[in-house]
PDB file of N, CA and C in Angstrom:
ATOM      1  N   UNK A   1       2.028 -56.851 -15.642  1.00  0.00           N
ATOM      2  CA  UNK A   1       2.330 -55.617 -16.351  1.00  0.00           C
ATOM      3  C   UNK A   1       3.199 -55.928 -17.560  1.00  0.00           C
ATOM      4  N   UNK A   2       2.531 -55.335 -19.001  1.00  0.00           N
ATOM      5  CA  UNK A   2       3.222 -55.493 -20.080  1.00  0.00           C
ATOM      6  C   UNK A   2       4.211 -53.997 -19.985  1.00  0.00           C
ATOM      7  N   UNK A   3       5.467 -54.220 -20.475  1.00  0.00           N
ATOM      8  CA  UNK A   3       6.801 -53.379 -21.058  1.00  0.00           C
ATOM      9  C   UNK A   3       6.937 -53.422 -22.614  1.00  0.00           C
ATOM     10  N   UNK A   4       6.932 -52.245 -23.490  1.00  0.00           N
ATOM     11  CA  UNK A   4       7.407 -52.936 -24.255  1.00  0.00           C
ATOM     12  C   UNK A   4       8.061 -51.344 -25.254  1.00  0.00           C
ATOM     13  N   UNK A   5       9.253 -51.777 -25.203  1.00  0.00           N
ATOM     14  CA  UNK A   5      11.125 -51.066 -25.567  1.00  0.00           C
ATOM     15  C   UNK A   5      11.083 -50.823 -27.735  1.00  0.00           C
ATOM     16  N   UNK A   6      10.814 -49.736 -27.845  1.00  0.00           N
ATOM     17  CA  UNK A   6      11.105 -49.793 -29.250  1.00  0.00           C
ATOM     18  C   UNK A   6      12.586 -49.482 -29.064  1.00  0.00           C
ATOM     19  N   UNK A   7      12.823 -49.624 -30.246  1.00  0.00           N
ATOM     20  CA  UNK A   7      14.328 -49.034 -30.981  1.00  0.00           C
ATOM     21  C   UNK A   7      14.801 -48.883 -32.276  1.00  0.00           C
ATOM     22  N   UNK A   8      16.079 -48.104 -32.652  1.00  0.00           N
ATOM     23  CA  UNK A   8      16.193 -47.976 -34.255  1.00  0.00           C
ATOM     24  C   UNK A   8      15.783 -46.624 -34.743  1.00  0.00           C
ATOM     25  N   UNK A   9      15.236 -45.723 -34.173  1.00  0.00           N
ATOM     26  CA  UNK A   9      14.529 -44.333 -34.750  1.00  0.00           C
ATOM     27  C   UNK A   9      16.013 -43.721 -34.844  1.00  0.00           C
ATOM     28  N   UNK A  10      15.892 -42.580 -35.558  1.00  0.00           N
ATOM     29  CA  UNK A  10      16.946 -41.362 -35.614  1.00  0.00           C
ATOM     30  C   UNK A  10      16.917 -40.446 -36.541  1.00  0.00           C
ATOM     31  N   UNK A  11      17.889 -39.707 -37.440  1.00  0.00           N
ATOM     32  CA  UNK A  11      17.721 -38.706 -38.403  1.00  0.00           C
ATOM     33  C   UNK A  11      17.713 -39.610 -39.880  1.00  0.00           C
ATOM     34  N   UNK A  12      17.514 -39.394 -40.889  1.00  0.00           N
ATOM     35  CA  UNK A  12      17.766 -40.382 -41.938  1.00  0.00           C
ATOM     36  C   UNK A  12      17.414 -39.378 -43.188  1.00  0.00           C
ATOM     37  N   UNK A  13      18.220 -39.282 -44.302  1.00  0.00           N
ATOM     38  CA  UNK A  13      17.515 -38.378 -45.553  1.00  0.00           C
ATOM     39  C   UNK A  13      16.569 -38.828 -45.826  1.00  0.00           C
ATOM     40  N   UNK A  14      15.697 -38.012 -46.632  1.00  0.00           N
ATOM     41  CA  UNK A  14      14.767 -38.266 -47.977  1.00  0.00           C
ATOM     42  C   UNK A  14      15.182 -39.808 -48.794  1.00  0.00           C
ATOM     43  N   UNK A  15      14.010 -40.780 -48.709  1.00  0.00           N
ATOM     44  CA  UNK A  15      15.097 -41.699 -49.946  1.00  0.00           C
ATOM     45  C   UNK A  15      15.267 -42.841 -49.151  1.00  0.00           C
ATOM     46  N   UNK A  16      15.731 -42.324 -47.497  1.00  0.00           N
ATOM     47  CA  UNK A  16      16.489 -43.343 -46.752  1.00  0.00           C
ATOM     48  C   UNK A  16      15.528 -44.433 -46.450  1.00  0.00           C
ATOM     49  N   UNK A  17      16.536 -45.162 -45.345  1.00  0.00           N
ATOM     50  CA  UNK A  17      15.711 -46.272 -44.696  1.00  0.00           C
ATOM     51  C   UNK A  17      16.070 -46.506 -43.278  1.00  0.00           C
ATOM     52  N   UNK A  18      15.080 -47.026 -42.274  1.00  0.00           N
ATOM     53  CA  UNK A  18      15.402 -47.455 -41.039  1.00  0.00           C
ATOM     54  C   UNK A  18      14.692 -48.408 -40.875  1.00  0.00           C
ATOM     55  N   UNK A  19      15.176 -49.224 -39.783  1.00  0.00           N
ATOM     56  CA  UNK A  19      14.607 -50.244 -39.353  1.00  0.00           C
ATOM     57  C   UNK A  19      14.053 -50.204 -37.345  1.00  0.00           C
ATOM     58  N   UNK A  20      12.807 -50.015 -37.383  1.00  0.00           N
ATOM     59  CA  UNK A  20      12.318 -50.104 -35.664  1.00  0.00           C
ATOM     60  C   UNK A  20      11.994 -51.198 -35.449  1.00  0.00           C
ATOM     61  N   UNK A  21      12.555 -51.349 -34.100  1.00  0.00           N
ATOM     62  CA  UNK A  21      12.016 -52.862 -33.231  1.00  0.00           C
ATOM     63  C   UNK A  21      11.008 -52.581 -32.765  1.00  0.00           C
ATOM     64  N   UNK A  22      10.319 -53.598 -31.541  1.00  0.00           N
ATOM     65  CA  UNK A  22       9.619 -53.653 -30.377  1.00  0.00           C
ATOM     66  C   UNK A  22       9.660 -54.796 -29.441  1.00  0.00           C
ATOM     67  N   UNK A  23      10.081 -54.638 -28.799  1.00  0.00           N
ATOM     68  CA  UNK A  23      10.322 -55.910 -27.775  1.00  0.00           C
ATOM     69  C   UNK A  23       8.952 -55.910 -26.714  1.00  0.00           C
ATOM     70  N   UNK A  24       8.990 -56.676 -26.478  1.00  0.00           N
ATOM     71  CA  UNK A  24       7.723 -56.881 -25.671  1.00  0.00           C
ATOM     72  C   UNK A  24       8.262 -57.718 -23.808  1.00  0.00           C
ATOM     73  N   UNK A  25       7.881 -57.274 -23.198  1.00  0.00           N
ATOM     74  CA  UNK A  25       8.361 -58.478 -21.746  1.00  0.00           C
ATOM     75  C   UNK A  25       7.187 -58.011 -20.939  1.00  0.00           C
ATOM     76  N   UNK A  26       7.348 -58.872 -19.525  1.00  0.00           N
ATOM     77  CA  UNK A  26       6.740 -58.978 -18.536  1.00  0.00           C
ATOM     78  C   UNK A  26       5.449 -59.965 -18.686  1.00  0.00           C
ATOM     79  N   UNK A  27       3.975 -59.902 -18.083  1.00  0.00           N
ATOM     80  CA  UNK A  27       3.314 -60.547 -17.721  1.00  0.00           C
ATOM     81  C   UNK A  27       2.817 -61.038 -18.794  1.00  0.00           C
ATOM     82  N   UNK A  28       2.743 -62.023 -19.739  1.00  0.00           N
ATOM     83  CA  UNK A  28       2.173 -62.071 -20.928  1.00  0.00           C
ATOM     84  C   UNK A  28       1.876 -63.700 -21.229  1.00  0.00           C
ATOM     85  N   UNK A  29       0.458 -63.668 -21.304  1.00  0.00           N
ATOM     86  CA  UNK A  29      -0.072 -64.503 -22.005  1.00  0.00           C
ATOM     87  C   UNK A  29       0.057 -65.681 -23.675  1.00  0.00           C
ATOM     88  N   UNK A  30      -0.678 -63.819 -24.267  1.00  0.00           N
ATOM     89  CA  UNK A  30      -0.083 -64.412 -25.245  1.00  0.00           C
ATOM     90  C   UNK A  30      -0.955 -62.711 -25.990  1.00  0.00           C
ATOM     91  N   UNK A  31       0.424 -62.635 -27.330  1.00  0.00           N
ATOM     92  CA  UNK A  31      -0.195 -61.149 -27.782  1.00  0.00           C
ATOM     93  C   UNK A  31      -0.682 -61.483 -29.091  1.00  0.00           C
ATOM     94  N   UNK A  32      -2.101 -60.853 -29.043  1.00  0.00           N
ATOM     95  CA  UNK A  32      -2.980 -61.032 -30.298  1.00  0.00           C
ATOM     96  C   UNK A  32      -2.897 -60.308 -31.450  1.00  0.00           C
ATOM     97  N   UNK A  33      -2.057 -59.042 -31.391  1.00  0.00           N
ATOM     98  CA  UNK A  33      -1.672 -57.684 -32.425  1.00  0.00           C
ATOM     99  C   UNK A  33      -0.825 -57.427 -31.810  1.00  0.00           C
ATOM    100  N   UNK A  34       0.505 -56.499 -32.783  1.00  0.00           N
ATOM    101  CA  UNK A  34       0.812 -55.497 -32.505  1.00  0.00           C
ATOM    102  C   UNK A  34       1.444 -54.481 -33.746  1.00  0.00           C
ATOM    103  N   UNK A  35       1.672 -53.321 -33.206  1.00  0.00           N
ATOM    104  CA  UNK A  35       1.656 -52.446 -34.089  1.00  0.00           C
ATOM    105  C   UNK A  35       2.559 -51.605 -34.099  1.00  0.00           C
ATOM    106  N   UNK A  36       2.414 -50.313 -35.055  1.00  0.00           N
ATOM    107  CA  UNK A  36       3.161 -49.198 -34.694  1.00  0.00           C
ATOM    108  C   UNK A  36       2.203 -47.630 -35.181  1.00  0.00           C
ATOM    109  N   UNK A  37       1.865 -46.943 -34.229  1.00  0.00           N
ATOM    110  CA  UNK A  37       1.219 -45.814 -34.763  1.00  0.00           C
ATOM    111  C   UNK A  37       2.929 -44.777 -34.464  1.00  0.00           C
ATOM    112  N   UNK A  38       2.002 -43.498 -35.059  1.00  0.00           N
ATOM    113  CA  UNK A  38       2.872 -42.461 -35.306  1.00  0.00           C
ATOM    114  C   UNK A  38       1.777 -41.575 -35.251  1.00  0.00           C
ATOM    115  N   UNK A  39       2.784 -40.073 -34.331  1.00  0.00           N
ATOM    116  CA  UNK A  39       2.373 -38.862 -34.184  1.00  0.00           C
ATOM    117  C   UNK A  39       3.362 -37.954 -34.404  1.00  0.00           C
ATOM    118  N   UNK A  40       2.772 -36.946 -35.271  1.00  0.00           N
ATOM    119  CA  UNK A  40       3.366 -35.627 -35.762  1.00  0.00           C
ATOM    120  C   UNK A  40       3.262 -34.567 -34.872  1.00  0.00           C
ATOM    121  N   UNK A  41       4.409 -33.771 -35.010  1.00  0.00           N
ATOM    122  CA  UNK A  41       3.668 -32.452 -33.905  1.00  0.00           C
ATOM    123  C   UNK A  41       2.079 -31.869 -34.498  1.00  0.00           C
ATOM    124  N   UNK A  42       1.437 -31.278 -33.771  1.00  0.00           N
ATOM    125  CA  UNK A  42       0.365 -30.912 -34.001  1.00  0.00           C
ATOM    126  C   UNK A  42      -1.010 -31.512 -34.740  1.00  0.00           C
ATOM    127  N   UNK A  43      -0.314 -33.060 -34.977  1.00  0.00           N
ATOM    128  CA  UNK A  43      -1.384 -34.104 -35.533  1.00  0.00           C
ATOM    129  C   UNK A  43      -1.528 -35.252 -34.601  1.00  0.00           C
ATOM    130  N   UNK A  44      -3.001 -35.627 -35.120  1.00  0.00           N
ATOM    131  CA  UNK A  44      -3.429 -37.082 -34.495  1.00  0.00           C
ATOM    132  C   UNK A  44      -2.343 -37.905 -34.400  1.00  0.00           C
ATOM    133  N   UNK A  45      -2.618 -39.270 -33.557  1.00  0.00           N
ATOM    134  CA  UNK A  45      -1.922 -40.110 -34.015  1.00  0.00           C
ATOM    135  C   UNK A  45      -2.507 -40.996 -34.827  1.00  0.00           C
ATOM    136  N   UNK A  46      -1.760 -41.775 -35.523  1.00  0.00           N
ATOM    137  CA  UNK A  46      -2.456 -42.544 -36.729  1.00  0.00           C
ATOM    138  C   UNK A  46      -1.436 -43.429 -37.077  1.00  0.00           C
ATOM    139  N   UNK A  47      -2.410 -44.638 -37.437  1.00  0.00           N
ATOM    140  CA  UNK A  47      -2.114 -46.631 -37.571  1.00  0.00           C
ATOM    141  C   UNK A  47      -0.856 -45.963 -38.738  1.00  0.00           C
ATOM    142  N   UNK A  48      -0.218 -46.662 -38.236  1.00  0.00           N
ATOM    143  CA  UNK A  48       1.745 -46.823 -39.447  1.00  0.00           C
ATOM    144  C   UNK A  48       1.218 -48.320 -39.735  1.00  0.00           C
ATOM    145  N   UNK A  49       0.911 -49.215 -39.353  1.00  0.00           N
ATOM    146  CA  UNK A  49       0.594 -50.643 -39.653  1.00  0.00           C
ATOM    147  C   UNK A  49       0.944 -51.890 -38.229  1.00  0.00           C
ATOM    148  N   UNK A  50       0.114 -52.747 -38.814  1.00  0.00           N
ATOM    149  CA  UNK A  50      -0.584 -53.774 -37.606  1.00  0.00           C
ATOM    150  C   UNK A  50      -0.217 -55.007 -38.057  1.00  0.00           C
ATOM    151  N   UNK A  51      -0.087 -55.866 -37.584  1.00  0.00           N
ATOM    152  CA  UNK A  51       0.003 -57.291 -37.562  1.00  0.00           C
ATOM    153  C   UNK A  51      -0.587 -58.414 -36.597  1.00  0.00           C
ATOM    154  N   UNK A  52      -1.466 -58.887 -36.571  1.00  0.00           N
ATOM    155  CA  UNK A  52      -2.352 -59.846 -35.532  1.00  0.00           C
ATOM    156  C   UNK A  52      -0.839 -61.403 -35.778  1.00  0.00           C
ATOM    157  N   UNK A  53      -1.594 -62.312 -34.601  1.00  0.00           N
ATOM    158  CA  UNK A  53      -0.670 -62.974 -34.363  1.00  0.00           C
ATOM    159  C   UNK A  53      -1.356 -64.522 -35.211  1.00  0.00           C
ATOM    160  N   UNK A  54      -1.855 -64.268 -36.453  1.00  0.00           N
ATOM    161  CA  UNK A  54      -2.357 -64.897 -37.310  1.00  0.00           C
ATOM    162  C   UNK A  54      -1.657 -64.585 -38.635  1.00  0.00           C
ATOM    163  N   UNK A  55      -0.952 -63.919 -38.388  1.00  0.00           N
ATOM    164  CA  UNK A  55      -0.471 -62.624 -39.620  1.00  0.00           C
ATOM    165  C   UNK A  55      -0.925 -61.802 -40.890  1.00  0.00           C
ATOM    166  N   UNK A  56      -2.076 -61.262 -39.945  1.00  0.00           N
ATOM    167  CA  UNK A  56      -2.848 -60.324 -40.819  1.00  0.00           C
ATOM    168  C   UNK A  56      -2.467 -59.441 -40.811  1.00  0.00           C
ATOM    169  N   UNK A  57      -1.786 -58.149 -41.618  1.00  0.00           N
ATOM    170  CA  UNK A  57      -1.071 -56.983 -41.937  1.00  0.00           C
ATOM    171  C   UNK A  57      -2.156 -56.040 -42.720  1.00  0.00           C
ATOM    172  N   UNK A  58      -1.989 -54.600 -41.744  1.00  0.00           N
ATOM    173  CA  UNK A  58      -2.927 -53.646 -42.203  1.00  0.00           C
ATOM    174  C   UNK A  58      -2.124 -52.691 -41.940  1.00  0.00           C
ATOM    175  N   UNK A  59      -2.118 -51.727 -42.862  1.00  0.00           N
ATOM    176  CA  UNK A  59      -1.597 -50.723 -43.625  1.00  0.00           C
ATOM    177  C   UNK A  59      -1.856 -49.388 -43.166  1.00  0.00           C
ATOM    178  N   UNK A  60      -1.499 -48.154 -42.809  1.00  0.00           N
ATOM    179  CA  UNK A  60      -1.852 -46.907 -43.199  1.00  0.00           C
ATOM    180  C   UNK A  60      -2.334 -46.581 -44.778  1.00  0.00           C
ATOM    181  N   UNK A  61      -2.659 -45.843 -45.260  1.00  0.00           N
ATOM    182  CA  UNK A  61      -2.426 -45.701 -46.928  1.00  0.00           C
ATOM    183  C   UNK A  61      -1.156 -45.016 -46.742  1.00  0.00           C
ATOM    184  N   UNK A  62      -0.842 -43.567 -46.090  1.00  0.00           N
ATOM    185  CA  UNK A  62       0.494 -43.187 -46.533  1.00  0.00           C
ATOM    186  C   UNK A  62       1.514 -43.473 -46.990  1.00  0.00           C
ATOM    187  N   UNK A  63       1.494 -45.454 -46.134  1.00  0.00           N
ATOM    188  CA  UNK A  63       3.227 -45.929 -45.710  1.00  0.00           C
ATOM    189  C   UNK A  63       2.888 -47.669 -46.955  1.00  0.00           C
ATOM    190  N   UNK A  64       1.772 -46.964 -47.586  1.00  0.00           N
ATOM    191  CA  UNK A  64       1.796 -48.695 -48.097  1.00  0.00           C
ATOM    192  C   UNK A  64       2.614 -49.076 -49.522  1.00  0.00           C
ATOM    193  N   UNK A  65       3.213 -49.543 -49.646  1.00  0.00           N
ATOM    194  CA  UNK A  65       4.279 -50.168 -50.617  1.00  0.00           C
ATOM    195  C   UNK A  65       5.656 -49.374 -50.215  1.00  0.00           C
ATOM    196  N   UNK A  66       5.554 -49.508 -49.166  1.00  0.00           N
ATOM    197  CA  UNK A  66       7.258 -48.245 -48.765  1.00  0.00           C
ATOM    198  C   UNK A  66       7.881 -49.113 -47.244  1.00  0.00           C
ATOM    199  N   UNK A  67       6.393 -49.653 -46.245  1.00  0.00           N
ATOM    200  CA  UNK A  67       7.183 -49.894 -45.160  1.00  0.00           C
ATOM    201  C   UNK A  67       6.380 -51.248 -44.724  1.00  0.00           C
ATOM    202  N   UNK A  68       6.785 -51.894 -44.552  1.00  0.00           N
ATOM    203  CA  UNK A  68       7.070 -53.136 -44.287  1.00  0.00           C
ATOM    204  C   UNK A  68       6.880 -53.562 -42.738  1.00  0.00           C
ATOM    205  N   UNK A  69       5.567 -54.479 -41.746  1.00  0.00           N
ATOM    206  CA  UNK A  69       5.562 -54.591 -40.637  1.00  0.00           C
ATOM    207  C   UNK A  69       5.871 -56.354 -40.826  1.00  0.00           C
ATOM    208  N   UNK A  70       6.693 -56.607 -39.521  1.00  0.00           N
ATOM    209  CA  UNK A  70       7.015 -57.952 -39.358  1.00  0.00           C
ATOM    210  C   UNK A  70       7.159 -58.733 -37.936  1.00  0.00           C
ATOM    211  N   UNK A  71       6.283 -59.800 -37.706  1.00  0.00           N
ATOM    212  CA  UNK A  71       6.688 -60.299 -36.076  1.00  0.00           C
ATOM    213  C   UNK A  71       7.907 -61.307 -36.543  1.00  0.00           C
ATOM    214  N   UNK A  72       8.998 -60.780 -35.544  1.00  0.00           N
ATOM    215  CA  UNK A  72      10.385 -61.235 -35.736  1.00  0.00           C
ATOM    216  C   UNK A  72      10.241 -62.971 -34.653  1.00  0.00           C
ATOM    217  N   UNK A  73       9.305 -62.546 -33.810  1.00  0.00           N
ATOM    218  CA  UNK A  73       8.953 -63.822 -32.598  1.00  0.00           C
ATOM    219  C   UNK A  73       7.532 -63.318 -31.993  1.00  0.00           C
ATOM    220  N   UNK A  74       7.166 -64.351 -31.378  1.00  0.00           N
ATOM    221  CA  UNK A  74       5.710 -63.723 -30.468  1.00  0.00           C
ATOM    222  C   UNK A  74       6.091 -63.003 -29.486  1.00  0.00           C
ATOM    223  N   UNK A  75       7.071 -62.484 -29.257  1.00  0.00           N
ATOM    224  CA  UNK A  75       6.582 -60.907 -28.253  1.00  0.00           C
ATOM    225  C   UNK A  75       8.080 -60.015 -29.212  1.00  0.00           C
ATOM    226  N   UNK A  76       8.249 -59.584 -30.361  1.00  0.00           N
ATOM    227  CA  UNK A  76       8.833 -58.575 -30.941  1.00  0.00           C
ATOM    228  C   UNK A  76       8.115 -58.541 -32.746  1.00  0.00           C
ATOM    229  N   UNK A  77       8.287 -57.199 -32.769  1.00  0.00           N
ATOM    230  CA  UNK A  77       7.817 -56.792 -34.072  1.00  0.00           C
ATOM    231  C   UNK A  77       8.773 -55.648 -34.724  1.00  0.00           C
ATOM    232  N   UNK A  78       8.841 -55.821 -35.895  1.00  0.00           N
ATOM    233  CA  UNK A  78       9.787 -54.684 -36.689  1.00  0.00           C
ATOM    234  C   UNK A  78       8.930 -54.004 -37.404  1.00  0.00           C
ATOM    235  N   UNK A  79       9.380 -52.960 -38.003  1.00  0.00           N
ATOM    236  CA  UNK A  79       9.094 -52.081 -39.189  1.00  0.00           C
ATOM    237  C   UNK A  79       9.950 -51.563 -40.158  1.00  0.00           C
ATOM    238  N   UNK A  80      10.310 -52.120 -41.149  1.00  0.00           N
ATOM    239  CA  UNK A  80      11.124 -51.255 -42.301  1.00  0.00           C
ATOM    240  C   UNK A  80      10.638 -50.579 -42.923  1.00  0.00           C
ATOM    241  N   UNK A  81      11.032 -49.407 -42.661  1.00  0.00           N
ATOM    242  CA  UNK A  81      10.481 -48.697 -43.600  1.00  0.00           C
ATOM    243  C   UNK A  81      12.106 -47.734 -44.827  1.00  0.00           C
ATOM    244  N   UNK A  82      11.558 -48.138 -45.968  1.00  0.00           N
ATOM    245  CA  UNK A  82      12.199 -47.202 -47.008  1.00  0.00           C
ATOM    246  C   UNK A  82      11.589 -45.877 -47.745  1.00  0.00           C
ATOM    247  N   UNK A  83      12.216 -45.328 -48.341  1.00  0.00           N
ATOM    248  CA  UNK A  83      11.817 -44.474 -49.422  1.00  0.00           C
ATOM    249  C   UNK A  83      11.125 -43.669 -48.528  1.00  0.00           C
ATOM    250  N   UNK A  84      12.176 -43.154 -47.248  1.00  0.00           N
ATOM    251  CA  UNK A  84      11.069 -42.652 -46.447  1.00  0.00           C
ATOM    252  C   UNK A  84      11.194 -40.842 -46.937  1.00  0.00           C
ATOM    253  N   UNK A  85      10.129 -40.612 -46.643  1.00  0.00           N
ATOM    254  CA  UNK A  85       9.954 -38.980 -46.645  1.00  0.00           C
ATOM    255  C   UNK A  85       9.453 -38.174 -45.825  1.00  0.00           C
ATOM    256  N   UNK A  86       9.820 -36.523 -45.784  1.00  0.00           N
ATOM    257  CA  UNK A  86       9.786 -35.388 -44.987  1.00  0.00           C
ATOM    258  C   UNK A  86       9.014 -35.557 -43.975  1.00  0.00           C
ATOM    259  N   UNK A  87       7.538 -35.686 -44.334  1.00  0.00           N
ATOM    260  CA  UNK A  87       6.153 -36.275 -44.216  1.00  0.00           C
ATOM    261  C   UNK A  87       6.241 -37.236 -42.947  1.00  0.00           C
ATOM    262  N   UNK A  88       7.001 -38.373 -43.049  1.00  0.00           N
ATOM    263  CA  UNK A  88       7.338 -39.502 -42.183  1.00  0.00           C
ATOM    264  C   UNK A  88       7.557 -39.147 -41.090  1.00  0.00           C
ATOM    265  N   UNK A  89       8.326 -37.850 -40.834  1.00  0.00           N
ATOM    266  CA  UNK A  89       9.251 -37.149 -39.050  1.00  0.00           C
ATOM    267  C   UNK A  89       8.093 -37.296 -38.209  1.00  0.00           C
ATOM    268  N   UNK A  90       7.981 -38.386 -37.277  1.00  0.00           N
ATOM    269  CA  UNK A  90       6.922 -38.003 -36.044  1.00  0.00           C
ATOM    270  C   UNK A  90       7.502 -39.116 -34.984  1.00  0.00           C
ATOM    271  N   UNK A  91       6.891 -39.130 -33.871  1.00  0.00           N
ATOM    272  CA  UNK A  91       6.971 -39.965 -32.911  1.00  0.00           C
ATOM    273  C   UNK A  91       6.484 -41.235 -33.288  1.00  0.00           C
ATOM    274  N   UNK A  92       7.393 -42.675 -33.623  1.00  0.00           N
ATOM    275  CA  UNK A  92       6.695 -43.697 -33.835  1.00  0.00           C
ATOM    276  C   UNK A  92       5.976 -44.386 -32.518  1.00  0.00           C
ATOM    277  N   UNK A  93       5.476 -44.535 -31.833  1.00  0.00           N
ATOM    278  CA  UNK A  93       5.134 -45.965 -30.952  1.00  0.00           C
ATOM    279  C   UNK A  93       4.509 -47.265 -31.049  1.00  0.00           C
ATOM    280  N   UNK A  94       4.686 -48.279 -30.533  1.00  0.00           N
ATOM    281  CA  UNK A  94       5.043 -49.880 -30.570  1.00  0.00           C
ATOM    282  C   UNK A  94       3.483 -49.504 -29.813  1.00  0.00           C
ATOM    283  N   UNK A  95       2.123 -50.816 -30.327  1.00  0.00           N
ATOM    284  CA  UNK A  95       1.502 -50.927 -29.342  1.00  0.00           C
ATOM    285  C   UNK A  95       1.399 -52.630 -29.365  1.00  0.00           C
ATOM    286  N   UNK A  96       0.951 -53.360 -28.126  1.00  0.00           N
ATOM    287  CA  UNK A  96       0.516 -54.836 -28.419  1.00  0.00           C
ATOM    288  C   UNK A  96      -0.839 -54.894 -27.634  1.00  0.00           C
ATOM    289  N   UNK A  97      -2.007 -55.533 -28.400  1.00  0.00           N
ATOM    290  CA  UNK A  97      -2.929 -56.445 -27.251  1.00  0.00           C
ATOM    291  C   UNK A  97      -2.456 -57.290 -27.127  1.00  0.00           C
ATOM    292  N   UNK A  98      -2.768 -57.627 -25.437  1.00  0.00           N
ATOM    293  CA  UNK A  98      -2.155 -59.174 -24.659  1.00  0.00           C
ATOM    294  C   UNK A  98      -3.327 -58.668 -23.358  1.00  0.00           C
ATOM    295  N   UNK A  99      -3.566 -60.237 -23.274  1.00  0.00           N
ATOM    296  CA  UNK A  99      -4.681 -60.196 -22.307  1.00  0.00           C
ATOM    297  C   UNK A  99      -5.672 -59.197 -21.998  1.00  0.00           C
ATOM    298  N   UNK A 100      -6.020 -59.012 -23.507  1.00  0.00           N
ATOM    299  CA  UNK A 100      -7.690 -58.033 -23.496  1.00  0.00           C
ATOM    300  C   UNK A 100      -6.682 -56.627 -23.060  1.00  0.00           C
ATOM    301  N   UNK A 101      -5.408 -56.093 -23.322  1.00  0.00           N
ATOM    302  CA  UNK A 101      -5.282 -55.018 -22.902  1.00  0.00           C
ATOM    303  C   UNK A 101      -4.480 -54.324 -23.950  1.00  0.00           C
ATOM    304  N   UNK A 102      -4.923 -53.240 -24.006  1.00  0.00           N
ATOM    305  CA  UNK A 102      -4.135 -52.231 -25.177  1.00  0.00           C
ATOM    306  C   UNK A 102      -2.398 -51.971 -24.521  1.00  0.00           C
ATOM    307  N   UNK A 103      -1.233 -51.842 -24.899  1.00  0.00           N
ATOM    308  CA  UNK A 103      -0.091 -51.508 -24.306  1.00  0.00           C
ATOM    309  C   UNK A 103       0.724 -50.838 -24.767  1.00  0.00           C
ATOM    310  N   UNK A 104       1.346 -49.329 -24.357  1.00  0.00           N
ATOM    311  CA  UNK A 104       2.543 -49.045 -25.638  1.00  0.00           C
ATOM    312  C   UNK A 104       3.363 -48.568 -25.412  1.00  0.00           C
ATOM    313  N   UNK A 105       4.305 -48.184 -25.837  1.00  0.00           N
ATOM    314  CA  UNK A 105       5.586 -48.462 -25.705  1.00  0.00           C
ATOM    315  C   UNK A 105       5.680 -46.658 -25.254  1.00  0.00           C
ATOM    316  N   UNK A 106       7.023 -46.361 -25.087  1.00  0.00           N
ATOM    317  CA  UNK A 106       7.580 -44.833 -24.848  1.00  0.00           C
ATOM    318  C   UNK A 106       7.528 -43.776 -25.956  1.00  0.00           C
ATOM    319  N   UNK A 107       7.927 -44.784 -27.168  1.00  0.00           N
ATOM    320  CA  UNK A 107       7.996 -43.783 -28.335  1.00  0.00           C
ATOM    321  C   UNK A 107       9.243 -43.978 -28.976  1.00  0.00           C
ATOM    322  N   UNK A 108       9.917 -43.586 -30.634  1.00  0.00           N
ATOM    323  CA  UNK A 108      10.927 -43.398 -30.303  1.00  0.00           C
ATOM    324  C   UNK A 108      10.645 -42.505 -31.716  1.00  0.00           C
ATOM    325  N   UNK A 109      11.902 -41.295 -31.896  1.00  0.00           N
ATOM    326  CA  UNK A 109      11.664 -40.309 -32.785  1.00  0.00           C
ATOM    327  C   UNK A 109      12.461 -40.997 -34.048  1.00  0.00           C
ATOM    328  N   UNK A 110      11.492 -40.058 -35.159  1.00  0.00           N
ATOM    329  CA  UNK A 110      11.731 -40.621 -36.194  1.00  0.00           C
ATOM    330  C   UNK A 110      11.518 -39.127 -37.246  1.00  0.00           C
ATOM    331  N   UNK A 111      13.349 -38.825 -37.483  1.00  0.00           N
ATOM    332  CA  UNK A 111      13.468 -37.731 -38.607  1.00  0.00           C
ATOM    333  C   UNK A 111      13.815 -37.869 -40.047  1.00  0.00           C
ATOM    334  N   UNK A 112      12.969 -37.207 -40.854  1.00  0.00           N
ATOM    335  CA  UNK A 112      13.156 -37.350 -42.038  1.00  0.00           C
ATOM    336  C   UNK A 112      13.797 -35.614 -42.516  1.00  0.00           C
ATOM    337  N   UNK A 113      15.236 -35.872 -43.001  1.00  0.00           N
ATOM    338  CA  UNK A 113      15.533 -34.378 -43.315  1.00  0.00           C
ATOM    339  C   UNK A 113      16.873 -34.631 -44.270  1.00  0.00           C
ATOM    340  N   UNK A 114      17.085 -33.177 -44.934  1.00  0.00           N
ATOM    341  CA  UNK A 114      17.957 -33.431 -45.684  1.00  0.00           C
ATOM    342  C   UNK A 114      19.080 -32.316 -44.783  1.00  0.00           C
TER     343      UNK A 114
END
């Protein structure tokens, strides 16, 4: 069984910046992606950006030249994101494939307000 712990979300202005983790533990092979989607109230969820463990980086369009995905080690990944806006406030979550299996995290909230 994969675990895997974001952190770093909270309130932040217009403009601002935060930084989310993802830690990854338990049964693990070895992880081939991981990511971070985001959900809005009353919207889909949808790719914030990806990173394979080759370091191929794929983008939302919303978040591209603003936020930044990075594997810090093979089982954690970050996201900086700046210049964030209103738009941005949703539930981020951490996902990884590892051993042919999709995995994701709890969530952690992410407000954009003045």
């Amino acid at each position: 069984q994969v675990q895997l712990v974001e952190s770093g979300g909270g309130l932040v202005q217009p403009g601002g910046s935060l930084r989310l983790s993802c830690a990854a533990s338990g049964s693990i092979v070895a992880i081939s992606r991981m990511g971070w989607y985001r959900q809005a109230p009353g919207k889909q969820r949808e790719l914030v950006a990806s990173i394979t463990s080759s370091g191929l980086m794929i983008y939302g369009d919303s978040v591209k030249g603003r936020f930044t995905i990075s594997r810090d080690n093979a089982k954690t990944v970050s996201l900086q994101m700046n210049n964030l806006k209103s738009e941005d406030t949703a539930v981020y979550y951490c996902n990884a494939l590892t051993n042919g299996i999709l995995n994701w995290g709890q969530g952690t909230q992410v407000t954009v307000s003045s």
